[in-house]
C-alpha atoms as a PDB file:
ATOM      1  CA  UNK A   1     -24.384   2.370  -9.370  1.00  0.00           C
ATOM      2  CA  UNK A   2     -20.285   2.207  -9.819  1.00  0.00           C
ATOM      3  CA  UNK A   3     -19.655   3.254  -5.943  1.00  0.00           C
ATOM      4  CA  UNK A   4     -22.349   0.979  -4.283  1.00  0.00           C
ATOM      5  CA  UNK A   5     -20.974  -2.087  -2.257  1.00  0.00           C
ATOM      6  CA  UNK A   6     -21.023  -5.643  -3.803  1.00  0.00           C
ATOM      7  CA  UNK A   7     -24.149  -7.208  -3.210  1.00  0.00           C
ATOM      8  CA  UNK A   8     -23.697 -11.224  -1.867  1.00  0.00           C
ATOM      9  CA  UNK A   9     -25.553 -12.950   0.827  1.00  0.00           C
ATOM     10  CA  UNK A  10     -22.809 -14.101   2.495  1.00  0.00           C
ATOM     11  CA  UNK A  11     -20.453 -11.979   1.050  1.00  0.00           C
ATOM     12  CA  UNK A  12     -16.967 -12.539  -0.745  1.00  0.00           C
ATOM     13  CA  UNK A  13     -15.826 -15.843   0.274  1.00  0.00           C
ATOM     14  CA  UNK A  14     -12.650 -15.556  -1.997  1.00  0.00           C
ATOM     15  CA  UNK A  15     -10.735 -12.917  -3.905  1.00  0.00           C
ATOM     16  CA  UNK A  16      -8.554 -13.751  -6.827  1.00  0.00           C
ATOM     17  CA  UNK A  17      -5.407 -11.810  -7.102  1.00  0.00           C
ATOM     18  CA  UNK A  18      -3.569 -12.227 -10.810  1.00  0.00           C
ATOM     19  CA  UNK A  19      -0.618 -10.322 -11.906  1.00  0.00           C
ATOM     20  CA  UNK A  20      -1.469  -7.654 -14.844  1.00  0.00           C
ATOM     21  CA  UNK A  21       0.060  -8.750 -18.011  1.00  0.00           C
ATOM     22  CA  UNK A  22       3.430  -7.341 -18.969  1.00  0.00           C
ATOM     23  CA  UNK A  23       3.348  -5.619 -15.089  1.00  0.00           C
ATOM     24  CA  UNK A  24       5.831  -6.917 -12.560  1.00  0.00           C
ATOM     25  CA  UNK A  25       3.892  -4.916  -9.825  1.00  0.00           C
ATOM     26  CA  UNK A  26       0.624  -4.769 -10.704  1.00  0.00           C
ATOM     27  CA  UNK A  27      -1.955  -6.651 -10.237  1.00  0.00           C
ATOM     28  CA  UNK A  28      -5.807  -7.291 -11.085  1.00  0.00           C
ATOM     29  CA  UNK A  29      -8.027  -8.347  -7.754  1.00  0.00           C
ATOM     30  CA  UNK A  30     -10.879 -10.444  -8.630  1.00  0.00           C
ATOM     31  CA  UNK A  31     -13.684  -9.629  -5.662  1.00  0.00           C
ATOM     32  CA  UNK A  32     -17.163 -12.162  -7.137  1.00  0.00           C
ATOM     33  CA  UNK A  33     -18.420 -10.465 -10.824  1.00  0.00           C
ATOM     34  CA  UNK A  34     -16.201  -6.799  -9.898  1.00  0.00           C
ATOM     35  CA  UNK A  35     -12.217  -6.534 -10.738  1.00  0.00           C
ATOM     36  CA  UNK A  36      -9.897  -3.888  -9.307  1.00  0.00           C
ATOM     37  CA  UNK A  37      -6.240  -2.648 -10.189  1.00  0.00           C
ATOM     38  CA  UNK A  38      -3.945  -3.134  -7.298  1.00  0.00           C
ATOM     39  CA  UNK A  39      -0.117  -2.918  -6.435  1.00  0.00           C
ATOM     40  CA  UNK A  40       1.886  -5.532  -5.052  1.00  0.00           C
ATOM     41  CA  UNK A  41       5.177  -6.298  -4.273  1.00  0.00           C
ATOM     42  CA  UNK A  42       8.176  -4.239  -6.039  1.00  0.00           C
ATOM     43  CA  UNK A  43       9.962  -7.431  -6.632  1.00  0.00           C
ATOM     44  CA  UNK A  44       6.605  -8.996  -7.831  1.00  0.00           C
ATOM     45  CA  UNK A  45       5.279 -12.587  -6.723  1.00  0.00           C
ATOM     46  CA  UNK A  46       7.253 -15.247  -5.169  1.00  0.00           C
ATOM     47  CA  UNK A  47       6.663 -18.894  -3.831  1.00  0.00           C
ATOM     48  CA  UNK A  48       9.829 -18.352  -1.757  1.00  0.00           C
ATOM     49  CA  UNK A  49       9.052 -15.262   0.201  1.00  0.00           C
ATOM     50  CA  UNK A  50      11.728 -14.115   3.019  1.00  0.00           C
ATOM     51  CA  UNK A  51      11.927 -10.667   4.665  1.00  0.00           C
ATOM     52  CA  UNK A  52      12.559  -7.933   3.306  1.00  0.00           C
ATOM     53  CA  UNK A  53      12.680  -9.297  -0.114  1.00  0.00           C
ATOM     54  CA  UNK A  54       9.674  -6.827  -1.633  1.00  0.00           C
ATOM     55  CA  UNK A  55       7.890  -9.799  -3.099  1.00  0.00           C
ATOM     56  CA  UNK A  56       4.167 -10.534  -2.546  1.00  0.00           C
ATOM     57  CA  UNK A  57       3.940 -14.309  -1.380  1.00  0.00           C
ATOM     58  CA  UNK A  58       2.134 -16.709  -3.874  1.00  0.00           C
ATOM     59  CA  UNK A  59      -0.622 -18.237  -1.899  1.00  0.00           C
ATOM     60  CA  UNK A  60      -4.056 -18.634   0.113  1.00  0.00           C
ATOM     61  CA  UNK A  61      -4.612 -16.399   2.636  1.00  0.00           C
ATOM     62  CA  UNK A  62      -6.931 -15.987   5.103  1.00  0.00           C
ATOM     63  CA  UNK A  63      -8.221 -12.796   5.956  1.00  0.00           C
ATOM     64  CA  UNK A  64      -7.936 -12.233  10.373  1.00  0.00           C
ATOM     65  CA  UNK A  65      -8.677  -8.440  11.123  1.00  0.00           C
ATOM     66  CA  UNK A  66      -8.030  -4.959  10.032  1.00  0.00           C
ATOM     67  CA  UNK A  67      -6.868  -1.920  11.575  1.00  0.00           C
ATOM     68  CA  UNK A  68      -8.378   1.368  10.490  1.00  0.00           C
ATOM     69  CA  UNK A  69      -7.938   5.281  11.115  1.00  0.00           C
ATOM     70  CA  UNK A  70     -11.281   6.324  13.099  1.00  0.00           C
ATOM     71  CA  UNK A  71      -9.921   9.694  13.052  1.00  0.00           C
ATOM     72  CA  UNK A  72      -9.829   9.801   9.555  1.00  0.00           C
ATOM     73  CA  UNK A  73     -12.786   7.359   8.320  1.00  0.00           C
ATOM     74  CA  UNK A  74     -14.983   7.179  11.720  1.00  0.00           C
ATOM     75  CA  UNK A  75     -16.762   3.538  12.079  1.00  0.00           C
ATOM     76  CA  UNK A  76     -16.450   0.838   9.158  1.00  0.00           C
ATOM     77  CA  UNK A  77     -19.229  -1.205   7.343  1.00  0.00           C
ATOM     78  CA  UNK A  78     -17.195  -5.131   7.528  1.00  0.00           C
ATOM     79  CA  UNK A  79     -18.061  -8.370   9.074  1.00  0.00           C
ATOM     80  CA  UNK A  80     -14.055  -8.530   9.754  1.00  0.00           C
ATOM     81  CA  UNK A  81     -12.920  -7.793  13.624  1.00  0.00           C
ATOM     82  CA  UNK A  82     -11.631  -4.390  12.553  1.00  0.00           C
ATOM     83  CA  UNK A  83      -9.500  -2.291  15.609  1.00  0.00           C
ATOM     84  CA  UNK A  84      -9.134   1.372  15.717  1.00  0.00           C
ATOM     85  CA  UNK A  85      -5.425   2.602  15.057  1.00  0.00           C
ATOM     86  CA  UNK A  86      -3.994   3.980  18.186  1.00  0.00           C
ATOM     87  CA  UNK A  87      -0.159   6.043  18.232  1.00  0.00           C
ATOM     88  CA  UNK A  88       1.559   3.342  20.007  1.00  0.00           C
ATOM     89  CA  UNK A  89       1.307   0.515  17.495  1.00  0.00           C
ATOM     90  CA  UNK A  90       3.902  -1.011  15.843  1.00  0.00           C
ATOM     91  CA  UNK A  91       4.261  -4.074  13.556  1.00  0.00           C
ATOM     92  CA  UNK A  92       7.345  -6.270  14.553  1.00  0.00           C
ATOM     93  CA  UNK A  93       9.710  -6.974  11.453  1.00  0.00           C
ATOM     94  CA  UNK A  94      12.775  -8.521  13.451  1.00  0.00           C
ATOM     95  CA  UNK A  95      12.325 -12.252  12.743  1.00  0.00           C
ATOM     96  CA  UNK A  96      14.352 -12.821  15.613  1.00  0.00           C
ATOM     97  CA  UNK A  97      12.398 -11.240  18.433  1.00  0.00           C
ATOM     98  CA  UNK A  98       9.604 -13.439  19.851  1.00  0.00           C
ATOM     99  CA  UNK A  99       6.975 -11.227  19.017  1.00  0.00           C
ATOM    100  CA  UNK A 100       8.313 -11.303  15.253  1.00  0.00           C
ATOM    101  CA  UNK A 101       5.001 -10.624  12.517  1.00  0.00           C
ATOM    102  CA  UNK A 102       3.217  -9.822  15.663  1.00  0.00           C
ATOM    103  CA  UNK A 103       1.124  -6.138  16.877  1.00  0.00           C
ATOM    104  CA  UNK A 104       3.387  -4.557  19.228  1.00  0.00           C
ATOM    105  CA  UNK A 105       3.209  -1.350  21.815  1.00  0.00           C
ATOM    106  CA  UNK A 106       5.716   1.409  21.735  1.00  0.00           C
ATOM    107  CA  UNK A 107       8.290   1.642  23.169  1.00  0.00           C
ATOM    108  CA  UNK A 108       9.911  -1.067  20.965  1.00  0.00           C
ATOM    109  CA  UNK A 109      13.749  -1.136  20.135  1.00  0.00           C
ATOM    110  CA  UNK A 110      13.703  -4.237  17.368  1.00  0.00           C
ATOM    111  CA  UNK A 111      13.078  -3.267  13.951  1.00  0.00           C
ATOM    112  CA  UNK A 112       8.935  -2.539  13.506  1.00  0.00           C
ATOM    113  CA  UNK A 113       6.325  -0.379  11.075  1.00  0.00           C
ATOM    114  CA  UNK A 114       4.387   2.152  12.679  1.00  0.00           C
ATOM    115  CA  UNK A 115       0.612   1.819  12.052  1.00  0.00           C
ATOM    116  CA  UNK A 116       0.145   5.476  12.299  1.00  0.00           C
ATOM    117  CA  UNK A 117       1.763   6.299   8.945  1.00  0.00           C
ATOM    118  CA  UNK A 118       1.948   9.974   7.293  1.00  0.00           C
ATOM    119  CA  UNK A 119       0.480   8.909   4.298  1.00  0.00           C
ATOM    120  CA  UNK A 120      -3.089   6.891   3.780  1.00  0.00           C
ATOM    121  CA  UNK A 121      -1.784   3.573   3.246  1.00  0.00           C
ATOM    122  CA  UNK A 122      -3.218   1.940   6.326  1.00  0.00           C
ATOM    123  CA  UNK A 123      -6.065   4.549   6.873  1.00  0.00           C
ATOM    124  CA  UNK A 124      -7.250   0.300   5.881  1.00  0.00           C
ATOM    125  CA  UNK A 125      -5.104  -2.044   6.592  1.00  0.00           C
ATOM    126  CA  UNK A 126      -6.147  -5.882   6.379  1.00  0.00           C
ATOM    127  CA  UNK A 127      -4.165  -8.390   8.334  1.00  0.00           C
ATOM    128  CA  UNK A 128      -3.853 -11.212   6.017  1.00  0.00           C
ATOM    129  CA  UNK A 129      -2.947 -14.984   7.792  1.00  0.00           C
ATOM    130  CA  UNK A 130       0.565 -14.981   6.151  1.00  0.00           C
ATOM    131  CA  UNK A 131       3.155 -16.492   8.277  1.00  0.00           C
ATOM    132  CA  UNK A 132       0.543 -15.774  11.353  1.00  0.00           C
ATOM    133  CA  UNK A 133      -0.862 -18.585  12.221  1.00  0.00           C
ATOM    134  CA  UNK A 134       1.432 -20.774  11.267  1.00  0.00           C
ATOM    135  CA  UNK A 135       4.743 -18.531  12.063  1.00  0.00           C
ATOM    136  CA  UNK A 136       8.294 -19.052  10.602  1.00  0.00           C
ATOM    137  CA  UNK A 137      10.696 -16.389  11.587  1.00  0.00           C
ATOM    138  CA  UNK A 138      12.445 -14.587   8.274  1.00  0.00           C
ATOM    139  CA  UNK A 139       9.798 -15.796   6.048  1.00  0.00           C
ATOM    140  CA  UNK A 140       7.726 -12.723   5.934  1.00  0.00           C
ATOM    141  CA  UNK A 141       6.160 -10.097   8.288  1.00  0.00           C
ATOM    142  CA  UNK A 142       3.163  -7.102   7.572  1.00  0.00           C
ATOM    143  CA  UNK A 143       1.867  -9.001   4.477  1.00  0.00           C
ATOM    144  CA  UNK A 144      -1.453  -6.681   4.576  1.00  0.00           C
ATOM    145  CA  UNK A 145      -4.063  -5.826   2.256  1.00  0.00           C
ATOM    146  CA  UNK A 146      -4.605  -1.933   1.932  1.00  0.00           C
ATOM    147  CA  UNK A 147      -4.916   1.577   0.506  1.00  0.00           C
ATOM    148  CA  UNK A 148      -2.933   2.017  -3.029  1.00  0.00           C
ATOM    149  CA  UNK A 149      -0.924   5.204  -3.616  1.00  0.00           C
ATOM    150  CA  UNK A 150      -2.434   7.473  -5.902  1.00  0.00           C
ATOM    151  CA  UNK A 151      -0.037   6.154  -8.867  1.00  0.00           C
ATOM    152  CA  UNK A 152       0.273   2.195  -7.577  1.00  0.00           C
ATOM    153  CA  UNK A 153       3.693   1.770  -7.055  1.00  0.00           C
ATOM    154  CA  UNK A 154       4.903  -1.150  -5.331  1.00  0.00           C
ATOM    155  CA  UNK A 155       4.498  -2.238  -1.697  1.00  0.00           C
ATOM    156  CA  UNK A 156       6.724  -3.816  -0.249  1.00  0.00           C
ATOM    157  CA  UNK A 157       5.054  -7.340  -0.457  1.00  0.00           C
ATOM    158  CA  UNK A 158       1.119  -6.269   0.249  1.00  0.00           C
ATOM    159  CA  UNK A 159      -1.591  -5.987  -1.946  1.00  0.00           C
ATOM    160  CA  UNK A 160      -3.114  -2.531  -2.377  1.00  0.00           C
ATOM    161  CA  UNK A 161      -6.069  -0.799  -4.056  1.00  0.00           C
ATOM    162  CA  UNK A 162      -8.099   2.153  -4.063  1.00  0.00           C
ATOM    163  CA  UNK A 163      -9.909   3.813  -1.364  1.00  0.00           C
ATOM    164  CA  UNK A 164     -13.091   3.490  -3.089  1.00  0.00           C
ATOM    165  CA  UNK A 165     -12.343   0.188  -4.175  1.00  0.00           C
ATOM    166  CA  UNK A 166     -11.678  -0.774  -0.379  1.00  0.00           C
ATOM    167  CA  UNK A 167     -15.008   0.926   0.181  1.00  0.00           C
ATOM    168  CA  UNK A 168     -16.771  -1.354  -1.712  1.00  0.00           C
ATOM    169  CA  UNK A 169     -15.302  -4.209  -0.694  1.00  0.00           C
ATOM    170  CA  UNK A 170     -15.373  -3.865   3.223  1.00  0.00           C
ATOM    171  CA  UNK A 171     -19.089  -4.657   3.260  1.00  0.00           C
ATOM    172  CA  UNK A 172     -18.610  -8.387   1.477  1.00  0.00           C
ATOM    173  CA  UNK A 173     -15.162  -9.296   3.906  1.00  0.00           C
ATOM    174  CA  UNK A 174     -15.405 -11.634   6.788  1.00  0.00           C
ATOM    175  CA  UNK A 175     -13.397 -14.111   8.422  1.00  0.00           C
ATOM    176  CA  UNK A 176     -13.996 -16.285   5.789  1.00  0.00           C
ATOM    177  CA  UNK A 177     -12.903 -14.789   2.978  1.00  0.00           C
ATOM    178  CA  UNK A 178      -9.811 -15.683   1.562  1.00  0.00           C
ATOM    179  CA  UNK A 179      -7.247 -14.071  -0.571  1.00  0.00           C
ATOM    180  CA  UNK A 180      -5.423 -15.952  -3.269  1.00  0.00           C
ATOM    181  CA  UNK A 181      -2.542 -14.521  -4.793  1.00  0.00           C
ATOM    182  CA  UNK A 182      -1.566 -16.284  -8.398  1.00  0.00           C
END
């Protein structure tokens, strides 16, 4: 069955993301025996990554969370902590306010991304551990994993597939899988 969740025991442990040949921002996701087309960064991938340069970062990542629309998808088969979007949150992009790559509430003056976008971008949105964690300010904010546009264009840094594709992935993601961009 195309649509049916992959099948592991303990799920995807690591997914394998390698730019498409002869594609700056496109990329092939590598998820155990199944591949996926994906968008990533309009300036491609970068071992230097700074803010608000457009570039997916080349590197391990762990996946933390997600944040989904429960008005729009209702509850989510994952192993990840997953949290409902509400109107209020915001992303923090300044890298020099203290909360910088950080979930914030509105009201918030410094520069941010709202969760609750128009479009269906982050009807899935994975929080992937870049520059979490470990946190340097102005080397990267809202690297996420999530929903494609229809035609893949670029992100501005994330990687991003299908709906379906997220679908059948969900079910195999836990805290311990982790995301390696090439």
């Amino acid at each position: 069955m195309i649509n049916a969740p992959i099948k592991a025991k303990r799920g995807i442990t690591r997914i394998v993301v390698r730019r498409k040949p002869g594609h700056k921002t496109r990329a092939i996701v590598q998820a155990g025996p199944l591949r996926f087309q994906a968008a990533i960064g309009r300036s491609g991938v970068t071992s230097l990554k700074r803010e608000g340069d457009g570039a997916t970062p080349r590197a391990t990542m762990g996946l933390l969370s997600g944040f989904f629309r429960a008005d729009k998808l209702g509850a989510l088969k994952t192993r990840l902590p997953m949290v409902s979007i509400r109107e209020n949150m915001l992303w923090c992009d300044a890298p020099k306010h203290p909360a910088y790559n950080r979930l914030v509430k509105a009201p918030f003056k410094p520069s941010h991304e709202s969760m609750t976008r128009k479009d269906r971008l982050y009807d899935v949105c994975l929080v992937m551990d870049w520059n979490i964690t470990s946190r340097r300010r102005g080397c990267g904010s809202a690297i996420f994993f999530h929903i494609a546009k229809p035609d893949y264009s670029p992100t501005e840094g994330c990687i991003a597939i299908s709906p379906a594709d997220m679908r059948r992935l969900l079910p195999s993601l836990s805290r311990a899988t982790t995301v390696t961009v090439l």
